[in-house]
Every structure is written in C-alpha cells, then in structure tokens.
Protein backbone atom coordinates (compact mmCIF):
# COMPACT_ATOMS: atom_id res chain seq x y z
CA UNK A 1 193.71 135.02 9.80
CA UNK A 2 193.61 136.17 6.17
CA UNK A 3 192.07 139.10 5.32
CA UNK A 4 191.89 141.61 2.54
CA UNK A 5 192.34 144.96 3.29
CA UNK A 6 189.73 147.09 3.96
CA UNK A 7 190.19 150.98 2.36
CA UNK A 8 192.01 152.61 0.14
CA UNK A 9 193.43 149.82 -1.95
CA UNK A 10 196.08 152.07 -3.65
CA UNK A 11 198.11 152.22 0.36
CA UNK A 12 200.47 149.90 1.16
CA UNK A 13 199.01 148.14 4.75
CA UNK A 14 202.11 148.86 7.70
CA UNK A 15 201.56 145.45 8.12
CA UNK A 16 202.85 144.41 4.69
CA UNK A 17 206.12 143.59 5.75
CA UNK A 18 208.64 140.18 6.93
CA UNK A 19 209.53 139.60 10.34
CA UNK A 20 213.09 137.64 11.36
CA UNK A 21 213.56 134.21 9.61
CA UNK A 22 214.27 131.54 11.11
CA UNK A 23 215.89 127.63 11.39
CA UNK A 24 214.51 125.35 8.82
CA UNK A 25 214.39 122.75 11.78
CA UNK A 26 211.17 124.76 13.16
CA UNK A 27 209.31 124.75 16.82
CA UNK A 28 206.13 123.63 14.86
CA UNK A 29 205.36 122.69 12.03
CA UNK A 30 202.22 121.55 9.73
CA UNK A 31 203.61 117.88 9.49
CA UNK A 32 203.46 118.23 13.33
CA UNK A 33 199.89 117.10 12.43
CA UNK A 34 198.91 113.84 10.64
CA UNK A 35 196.89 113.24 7.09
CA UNK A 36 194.86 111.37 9.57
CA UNK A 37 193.74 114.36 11.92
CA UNK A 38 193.71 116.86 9.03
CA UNK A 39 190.78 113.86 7.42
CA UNK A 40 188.96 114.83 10.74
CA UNK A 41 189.29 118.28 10.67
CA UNK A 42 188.30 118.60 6.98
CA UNK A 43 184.87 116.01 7.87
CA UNK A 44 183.95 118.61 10.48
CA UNK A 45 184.01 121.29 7.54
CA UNK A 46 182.15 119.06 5.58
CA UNK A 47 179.42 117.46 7.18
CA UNK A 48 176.22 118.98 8.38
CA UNK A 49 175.81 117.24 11.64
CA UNK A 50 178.48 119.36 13.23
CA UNK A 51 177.66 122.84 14.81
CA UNK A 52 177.92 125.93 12.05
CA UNK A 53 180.15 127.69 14.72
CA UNK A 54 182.78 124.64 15.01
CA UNK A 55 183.06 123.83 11.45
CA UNK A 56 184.18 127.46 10.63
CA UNK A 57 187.27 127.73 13.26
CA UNK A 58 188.15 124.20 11.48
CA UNK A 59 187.64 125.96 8.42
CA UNK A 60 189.55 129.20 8.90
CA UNK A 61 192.50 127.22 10.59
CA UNK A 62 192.51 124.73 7.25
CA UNK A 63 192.13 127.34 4.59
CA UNK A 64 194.87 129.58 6.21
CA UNK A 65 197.32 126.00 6.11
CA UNK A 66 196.42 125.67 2.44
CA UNK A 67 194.88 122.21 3.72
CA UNK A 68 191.64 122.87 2.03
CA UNK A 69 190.52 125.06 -0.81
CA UNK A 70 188.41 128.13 0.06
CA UNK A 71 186.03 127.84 -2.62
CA UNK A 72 185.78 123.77 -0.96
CA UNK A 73 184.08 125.44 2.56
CA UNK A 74 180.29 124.88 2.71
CA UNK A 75 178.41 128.48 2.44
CA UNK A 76 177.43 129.31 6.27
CA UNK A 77 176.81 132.77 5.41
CA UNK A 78 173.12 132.70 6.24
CA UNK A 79 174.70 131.84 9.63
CA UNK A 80 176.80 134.53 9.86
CA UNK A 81 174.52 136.91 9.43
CA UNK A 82 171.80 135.76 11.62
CA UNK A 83 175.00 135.08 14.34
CA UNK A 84 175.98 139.53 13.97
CA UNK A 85 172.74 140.44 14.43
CA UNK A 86 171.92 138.15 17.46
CA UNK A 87 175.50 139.60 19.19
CA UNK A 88 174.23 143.19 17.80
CA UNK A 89 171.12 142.70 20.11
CA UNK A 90 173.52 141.68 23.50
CA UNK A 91 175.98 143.92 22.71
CA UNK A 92 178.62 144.67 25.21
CA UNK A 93 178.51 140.99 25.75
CA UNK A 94 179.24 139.57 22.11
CA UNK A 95 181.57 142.63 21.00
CA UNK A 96 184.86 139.30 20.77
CA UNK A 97 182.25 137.08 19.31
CA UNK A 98 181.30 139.57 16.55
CA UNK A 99 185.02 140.42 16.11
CA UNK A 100 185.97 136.48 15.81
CA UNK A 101 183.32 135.95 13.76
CA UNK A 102 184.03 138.84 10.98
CA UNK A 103 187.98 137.28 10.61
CA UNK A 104 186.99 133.91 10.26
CA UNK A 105 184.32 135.38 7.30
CA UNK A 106 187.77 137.62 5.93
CA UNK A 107 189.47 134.00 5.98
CA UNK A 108 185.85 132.15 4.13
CA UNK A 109 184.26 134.80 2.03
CA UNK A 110 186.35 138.06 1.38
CA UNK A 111 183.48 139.13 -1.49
CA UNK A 112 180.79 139.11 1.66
CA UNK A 113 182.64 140.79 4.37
CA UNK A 114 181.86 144.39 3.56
CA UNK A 115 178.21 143.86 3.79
CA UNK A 116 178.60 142.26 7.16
CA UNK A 117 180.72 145.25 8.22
CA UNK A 118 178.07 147.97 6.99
CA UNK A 119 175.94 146.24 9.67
CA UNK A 120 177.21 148.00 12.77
CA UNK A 121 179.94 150.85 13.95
CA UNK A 122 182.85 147.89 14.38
CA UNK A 123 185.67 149.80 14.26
CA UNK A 124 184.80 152.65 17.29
CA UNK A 125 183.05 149.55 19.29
CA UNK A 126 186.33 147.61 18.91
CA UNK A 127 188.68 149.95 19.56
CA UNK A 128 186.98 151.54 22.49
CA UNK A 129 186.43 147.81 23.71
CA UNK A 130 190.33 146.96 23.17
CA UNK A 131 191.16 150.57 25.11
CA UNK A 132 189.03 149.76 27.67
CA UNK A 133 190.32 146.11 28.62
CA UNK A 134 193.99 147.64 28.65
CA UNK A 135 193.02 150.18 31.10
CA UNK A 136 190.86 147.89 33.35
CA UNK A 137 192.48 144.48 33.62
CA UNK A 138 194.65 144.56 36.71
CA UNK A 139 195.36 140.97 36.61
CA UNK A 140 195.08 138.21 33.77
CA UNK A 141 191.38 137.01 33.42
CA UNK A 142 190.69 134.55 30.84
CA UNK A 143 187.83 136.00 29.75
CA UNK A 144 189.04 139.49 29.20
CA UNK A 145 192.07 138.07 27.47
CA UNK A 146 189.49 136.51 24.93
CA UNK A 147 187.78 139.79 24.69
CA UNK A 148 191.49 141.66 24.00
CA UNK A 149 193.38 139.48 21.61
CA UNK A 150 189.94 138.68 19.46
CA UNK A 151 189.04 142.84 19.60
CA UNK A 152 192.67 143.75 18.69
CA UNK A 153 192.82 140.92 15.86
CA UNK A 154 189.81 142.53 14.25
CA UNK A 155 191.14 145.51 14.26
CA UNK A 156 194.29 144.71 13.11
CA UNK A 157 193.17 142.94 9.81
CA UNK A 158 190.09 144.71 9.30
CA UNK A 159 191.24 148.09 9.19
CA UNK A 160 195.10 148.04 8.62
CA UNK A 161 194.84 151.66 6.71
CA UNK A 162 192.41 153.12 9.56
CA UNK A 163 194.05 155.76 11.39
CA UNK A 164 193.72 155.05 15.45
CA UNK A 165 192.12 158.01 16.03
CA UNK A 166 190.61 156.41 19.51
CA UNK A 167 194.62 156.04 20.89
CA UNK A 168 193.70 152.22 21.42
CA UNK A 169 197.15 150.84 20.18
CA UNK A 170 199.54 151.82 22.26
CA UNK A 171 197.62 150.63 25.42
CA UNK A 172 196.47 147.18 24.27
CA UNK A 173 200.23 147.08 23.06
CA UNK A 174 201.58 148.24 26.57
CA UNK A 175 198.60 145.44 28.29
CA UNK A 176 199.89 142.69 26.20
CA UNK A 177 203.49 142.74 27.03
CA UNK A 178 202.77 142.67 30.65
CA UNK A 179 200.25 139.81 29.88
CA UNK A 180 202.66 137.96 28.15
CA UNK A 181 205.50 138.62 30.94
CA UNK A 182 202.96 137.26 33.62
CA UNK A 183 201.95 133.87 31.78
CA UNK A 184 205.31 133.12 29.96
CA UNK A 185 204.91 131.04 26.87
CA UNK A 186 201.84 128.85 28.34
CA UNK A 187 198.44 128.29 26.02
CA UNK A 188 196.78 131.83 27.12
CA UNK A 189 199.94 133.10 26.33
CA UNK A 190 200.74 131.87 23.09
CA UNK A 191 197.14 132.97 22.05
CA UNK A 192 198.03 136.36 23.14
CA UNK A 193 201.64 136.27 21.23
CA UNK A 194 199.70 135.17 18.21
CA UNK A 195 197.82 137.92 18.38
CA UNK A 196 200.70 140.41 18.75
CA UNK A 197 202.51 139.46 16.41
CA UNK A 198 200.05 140.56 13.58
CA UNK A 199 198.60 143.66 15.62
CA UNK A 200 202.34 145.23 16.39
CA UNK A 201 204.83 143.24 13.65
CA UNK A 202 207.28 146.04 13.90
CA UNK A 203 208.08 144.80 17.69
CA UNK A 204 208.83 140.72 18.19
CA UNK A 205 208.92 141.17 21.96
CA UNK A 206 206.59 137.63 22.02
CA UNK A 207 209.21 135.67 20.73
CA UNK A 208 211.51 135.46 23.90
CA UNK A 209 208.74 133.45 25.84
CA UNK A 210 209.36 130.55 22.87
CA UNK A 211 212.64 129.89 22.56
CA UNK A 212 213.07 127.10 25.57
CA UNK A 213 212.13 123.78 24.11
CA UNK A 214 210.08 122.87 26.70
CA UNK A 215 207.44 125.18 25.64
CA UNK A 216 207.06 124.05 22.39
CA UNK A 217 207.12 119.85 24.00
CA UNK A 218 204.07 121.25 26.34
CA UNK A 219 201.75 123.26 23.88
CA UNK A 220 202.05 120.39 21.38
CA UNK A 221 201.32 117.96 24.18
CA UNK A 222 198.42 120.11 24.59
CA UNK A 223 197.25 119.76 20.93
CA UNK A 224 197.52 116.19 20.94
CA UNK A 225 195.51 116.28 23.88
CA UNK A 226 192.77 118.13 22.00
CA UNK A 227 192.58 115.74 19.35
CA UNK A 228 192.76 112.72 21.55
CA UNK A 229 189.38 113.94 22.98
CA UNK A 230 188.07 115.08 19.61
CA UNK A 231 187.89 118.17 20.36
CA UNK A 232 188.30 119.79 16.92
CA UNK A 233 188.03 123.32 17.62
CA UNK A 234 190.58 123.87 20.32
CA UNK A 235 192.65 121.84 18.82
CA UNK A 236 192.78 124.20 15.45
CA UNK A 237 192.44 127.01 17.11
CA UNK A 238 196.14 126.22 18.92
CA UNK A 239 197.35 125.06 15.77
CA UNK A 240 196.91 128.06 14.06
CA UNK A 241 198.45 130.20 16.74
CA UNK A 242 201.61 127.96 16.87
CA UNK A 243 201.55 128.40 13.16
CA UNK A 244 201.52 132.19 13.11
CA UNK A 245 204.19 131.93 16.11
CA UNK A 246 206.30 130.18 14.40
CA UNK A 247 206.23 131.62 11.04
CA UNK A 248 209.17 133.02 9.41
CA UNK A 249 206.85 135.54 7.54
CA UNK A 250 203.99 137.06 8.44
CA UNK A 251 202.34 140.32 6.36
CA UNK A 252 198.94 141.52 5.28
CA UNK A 253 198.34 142.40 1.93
CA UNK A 254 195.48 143.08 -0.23
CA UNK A 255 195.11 139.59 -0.95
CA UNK A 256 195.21 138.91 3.27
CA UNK A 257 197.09 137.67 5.91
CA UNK A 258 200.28 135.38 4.56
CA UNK A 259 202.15 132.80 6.74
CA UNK A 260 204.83 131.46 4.98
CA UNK A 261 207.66 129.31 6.21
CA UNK A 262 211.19 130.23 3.58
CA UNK A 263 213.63 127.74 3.88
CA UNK A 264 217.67 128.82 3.64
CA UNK A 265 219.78 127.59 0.48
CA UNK A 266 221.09 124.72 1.21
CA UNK A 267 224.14 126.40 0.02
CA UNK A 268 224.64 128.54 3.04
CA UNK A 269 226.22 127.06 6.56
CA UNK A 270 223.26 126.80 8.69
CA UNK A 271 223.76 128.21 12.49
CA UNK A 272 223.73 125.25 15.25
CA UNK A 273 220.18 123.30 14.97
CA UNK A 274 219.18 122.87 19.12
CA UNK A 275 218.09 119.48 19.37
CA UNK A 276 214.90 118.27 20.88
C-alpha cells in the first residue's frame, strides 16, 4: 500500500530500494483483469449504496494500480475516524483492523493520516502485537495470520525510519518464513509473501513458493472466482497481493509505496520465457 513516510523526511527509508527484475512475460499482470471488472470495481468506489468499509479496499487496490485517480475517491474520512475510535474502545480485538485501516487512509488521504495517528500509541501496540503473534502461534491460524501480516504492514509503511526498539522484526521475520514454508504458495500464503516482501525487501525468501506455474493458474482461478460471485473486496484484495508479488520493483519513498513493472530493451536476448 502507498504510504508516505512518517519522520524525519531528510532519511532515506531502508525500504527505498529495487528488488530482482524479472521476465516481461509476468505471473500476473493488470491486463489479467478486464475494463469490464475494473467498471465494477470503480462503481463500488463510487456509489453510496455500498458499505464505507468495502469501497475503500476497492479503492486502495485501484489507486495503488493507477486505475483511478486519488483525488477521484469519495471522502470517507468521517468514517475513518469514527471506525479508530470504535476499535480504540475493543482494543486487543481491533489492533489488525486499526492497522488495515490507517494503510488504506496512507493509500486515500496522505494529508489526514497524521491526525489519525496522534489518536492512539500505534506503533508500541503494533509492534508488541506483531512480537507477540510470532512468539505464540504454534501452528497457522487464519485469524492470527490476519492479525500478523496487517500489524507488520503497518508498521512497515508507517514508520520505515522508527528504530525497533521493541525487537519485533526479527521474530515476525523468523514466524513468517516458517508460515510461508507450511502453506507453500496457496492464498494465505501469498497474503503473507505480500506482506514480506515490503516488511523485509532486503531478503526475497517468498519468491521460491511462486515460481511453479501452477500456483499462479490456481490463485488467478481464485480471483476469477471472486468476481464471478461479486465479491469485490476479496477479489482486490488478492489482486493487489499478486501485484506486489509479482512486481519487479517495489520501494517506499516519501511519496509511498511504488510497484512498478520495468520492461527489458528489446535490444537485449531475453532468457527462455516458460510457457503456460
């Protein structure tokens, strides 16, 4: 998710870097997605009837694939706000909500999100949260997961310059590698791998779970599946963790979170395309 960085604007974010390139001829790809569904998914942005909650995971996943114009997204930040301080009230419960919530607002309104974040102590509630999971989850619970990747996400964008002063990296790190060894390249675990690869880009252990084609046939299969059923927010959700999978750059600056796809000169003898 896009996000500008939070701090000292003058340091240069560890994130703010390019990971390996790859094949033009790519495991997923916008165009993977029709003008038709990306009509839908921009109507669900746009009209009231849907659910505040829905239209902004449409919203973030659209404004991240430069399908939509930021300054084009209704304002829902009345929403947010009352949505924080509701999840401030049930806290431990809502501690992933609260961190989903405050990337998608990074993605919407960057000019907002600092007066959302002087609401609460985010950064020691995440980061003992994320420390916590790592040390407790024996075995892969869904719901934990979702706690995790969402937790580690927020702190990962939201405070790039912030030094880990609670140790939470290297154990959420260390958790996510055996997660990710354990479910292989299936939907949990290409939410986790999304995740990984913008908390930790200086290590691309996710990537050898999605190199078999078959993957990539069944998680697409899956997003079709989502839209086939109209189910909107799944289906950009996936989409947008295929996309950051399958990125050949991926690097926070001040500006936020880029995902760019650079194709090779056609000049240069491309290495052996595998064929699907």
């Amino acid at each position: 998710m896009p996000v500008d960085v939070v701090g000292d604007e003058s340091q240069v974010s560890v994130h703010d870097l390019s990971l390996e390139k790859r094949e033009p001829s790519r495991n997923f790809s916008l165009d993977d997605i029709s003008q038709e569904k990306y009509a839908e998914l921009r109507n669900v942005v746009a009209d009231s009837q849907f659910r505040e909650e829905n239209s902004l995971i449409v919203a973030t996943f659209l404004v991240l694939s430069n399908k939509i114009r930021q300054e084009n997204v209704p304002d829902f930040a009345s929403f947010i706000e009352r949505q924080l301080e509701d999840y401030i009230q049930s806290e431990p419960e809502n501690f992933a909500n609260s961190a989903f919530l405050l990337t998608q607002t990074q993605v919407l309104y960057p000019d907002k999100l600092p007066q959302f974040l002087d609401k609460d102590d985010y950064y020691r509630k995440f980061s003992e949260k994320a420390k916590s999971i790592a040390g407790t989850m024996t075995q892969p619970d869904w719901s934990q997961i979702y706690d995790l990747v969402n937790v580690t996400e927020a702190l990962s964008l939201l405070y790039p310059n912030k030094p880990d002063a609670i140790n939470w990296r290297e154990p959420v790190k260390k958790k996510m590698e055996e997660l990710m060894d354990i479910l292989q390249g299936n939907l949990i675990g290409s939410r986790i791998a999304s995740a990984y690869r913008i908390a930790f880009p200086e290590d691309n252990k996710w990537n050898k779970y999605f190199k078999q084609p078959e993957t990539w046939d069944t998680l697409k299969e899956t997003l079709n599946l989502y839209f086939s059923f109209s189910n909107k927010t799944n289906a950009s959700n996936l989409a947008l963790d295929l996309y950051i999978i399958s990125a050949d750059e991926v690097r926070v600056t001040k500006e936020g979170l880029v995902i760019k796809n650079v194709e090779k000169d056609e000049n240069e003898n491309p290495p052996e395309r595998r064929k699907y």
